[in-house]
C-alpha atoms as a PDB file:
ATOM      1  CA  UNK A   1       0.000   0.000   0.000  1.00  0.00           C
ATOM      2  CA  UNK A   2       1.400   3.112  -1.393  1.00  0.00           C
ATOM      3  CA  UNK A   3      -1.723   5.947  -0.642  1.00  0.00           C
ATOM      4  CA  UNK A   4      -1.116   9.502  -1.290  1.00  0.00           C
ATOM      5  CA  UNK A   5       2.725   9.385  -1.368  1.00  0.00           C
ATOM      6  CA  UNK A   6       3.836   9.334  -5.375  1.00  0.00           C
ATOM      7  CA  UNK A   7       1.782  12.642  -5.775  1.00  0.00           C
ATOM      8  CA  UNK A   8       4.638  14.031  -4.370  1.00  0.00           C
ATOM      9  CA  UNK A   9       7.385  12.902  -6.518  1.00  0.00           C
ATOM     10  CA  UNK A  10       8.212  13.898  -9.926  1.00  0.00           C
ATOM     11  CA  UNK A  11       8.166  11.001 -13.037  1.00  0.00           C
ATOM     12  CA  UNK A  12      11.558   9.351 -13.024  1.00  0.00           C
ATOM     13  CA  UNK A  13      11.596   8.740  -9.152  1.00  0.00           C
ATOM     14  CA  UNK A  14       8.103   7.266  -9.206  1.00  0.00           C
ATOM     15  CA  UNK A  15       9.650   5.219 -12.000  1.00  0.00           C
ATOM     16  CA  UNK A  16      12.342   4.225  -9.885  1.00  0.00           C
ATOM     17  CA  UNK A  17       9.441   3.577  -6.930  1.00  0.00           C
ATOM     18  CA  UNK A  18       7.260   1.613  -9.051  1.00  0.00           C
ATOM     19  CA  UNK A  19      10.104  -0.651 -10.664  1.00  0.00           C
ATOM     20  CA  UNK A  20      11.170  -1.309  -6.937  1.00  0.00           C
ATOM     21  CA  UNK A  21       7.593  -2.318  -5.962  1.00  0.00           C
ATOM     22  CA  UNK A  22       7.206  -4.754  -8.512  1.00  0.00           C
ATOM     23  CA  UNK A  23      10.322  -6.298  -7.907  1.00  0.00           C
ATOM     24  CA  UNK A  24       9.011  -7.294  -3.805  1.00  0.00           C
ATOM     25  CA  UNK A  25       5.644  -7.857  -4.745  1.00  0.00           C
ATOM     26  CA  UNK A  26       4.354 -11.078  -4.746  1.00  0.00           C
ATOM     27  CA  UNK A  27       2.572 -13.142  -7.876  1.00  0.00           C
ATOM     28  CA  UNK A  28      -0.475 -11.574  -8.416  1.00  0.00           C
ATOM     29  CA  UNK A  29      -0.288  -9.198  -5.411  1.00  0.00           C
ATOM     30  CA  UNK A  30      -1.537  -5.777  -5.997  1.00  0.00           C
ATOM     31  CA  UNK A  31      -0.524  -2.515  -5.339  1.00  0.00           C
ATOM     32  CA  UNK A  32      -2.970  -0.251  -3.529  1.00  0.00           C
ATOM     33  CA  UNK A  33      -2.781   3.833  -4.055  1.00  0.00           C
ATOM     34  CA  UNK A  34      -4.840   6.607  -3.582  1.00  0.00           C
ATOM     35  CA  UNK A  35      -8.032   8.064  -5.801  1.00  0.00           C
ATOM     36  CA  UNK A  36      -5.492  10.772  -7.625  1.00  0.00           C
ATOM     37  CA  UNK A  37      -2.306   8.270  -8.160  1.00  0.00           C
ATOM     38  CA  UNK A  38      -2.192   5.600 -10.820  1.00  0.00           C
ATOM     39  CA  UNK A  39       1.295   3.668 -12.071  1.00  0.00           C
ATOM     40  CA  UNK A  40      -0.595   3.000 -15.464  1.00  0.00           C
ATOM     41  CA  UNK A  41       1.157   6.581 -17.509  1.00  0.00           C
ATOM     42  CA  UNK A  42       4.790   6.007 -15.465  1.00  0.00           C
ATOM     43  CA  UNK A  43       4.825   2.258 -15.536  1.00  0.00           C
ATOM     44  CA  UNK A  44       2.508  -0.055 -18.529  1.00  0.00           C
ATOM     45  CA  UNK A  45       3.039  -3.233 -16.660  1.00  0.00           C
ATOM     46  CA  UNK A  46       0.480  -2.470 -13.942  1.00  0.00           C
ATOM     47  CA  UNK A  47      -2.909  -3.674 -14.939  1.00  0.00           C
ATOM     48  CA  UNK A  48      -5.596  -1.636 -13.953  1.00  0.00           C
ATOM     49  CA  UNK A  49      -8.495  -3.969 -11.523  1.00  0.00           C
ATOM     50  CA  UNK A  50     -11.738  -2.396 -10.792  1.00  0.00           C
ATOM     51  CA  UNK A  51     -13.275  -3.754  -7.565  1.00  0.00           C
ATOM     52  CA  UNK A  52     -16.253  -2.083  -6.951  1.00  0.00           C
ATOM     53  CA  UNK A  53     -15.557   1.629  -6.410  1.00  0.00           C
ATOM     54  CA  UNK A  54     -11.947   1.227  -6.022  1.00  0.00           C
ATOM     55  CA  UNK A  55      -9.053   0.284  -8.295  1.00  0.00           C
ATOM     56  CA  UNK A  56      -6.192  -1.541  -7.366  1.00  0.00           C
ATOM     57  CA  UNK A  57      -3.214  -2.605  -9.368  1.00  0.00           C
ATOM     58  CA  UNK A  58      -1.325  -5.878 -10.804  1.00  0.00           C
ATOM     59  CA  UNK A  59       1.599  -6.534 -12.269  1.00  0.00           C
ATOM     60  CA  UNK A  60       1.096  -7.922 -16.068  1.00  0.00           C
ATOM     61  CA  UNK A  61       3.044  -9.989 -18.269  1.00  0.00           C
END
């Protein structure tokens, strides 16, 4: 879980974030963020999964 703390960073150090996330996260763990974050423009391989309201994020193939 990752809320409301990449707002604050500019693109290539929420590269660098993102690449170190996926590299502890466990097979088909997801990463959790707040309403105004998303990986999906910084980093394609997180998948985009709607659960109800909320969207959470898995790393793809």
């Amino acid at each position: 879980m990752l809320r409301n703390v990449m707002i604050y960073f500019d693109i290539p150090t929420r590269q660098k974030i993102l690449h170190q996330v996926k590299s502890v996260l466990l097979p088909g763990g997801y990463l959790v963020l707040g309403g105004a974050e998303t990986p999906v423009l910084v980093d394609k391989s997180y998948v985009p999964v709607q659960v109800g309201k909320a969207t959470f994020y898995r790393v793809g193939a």
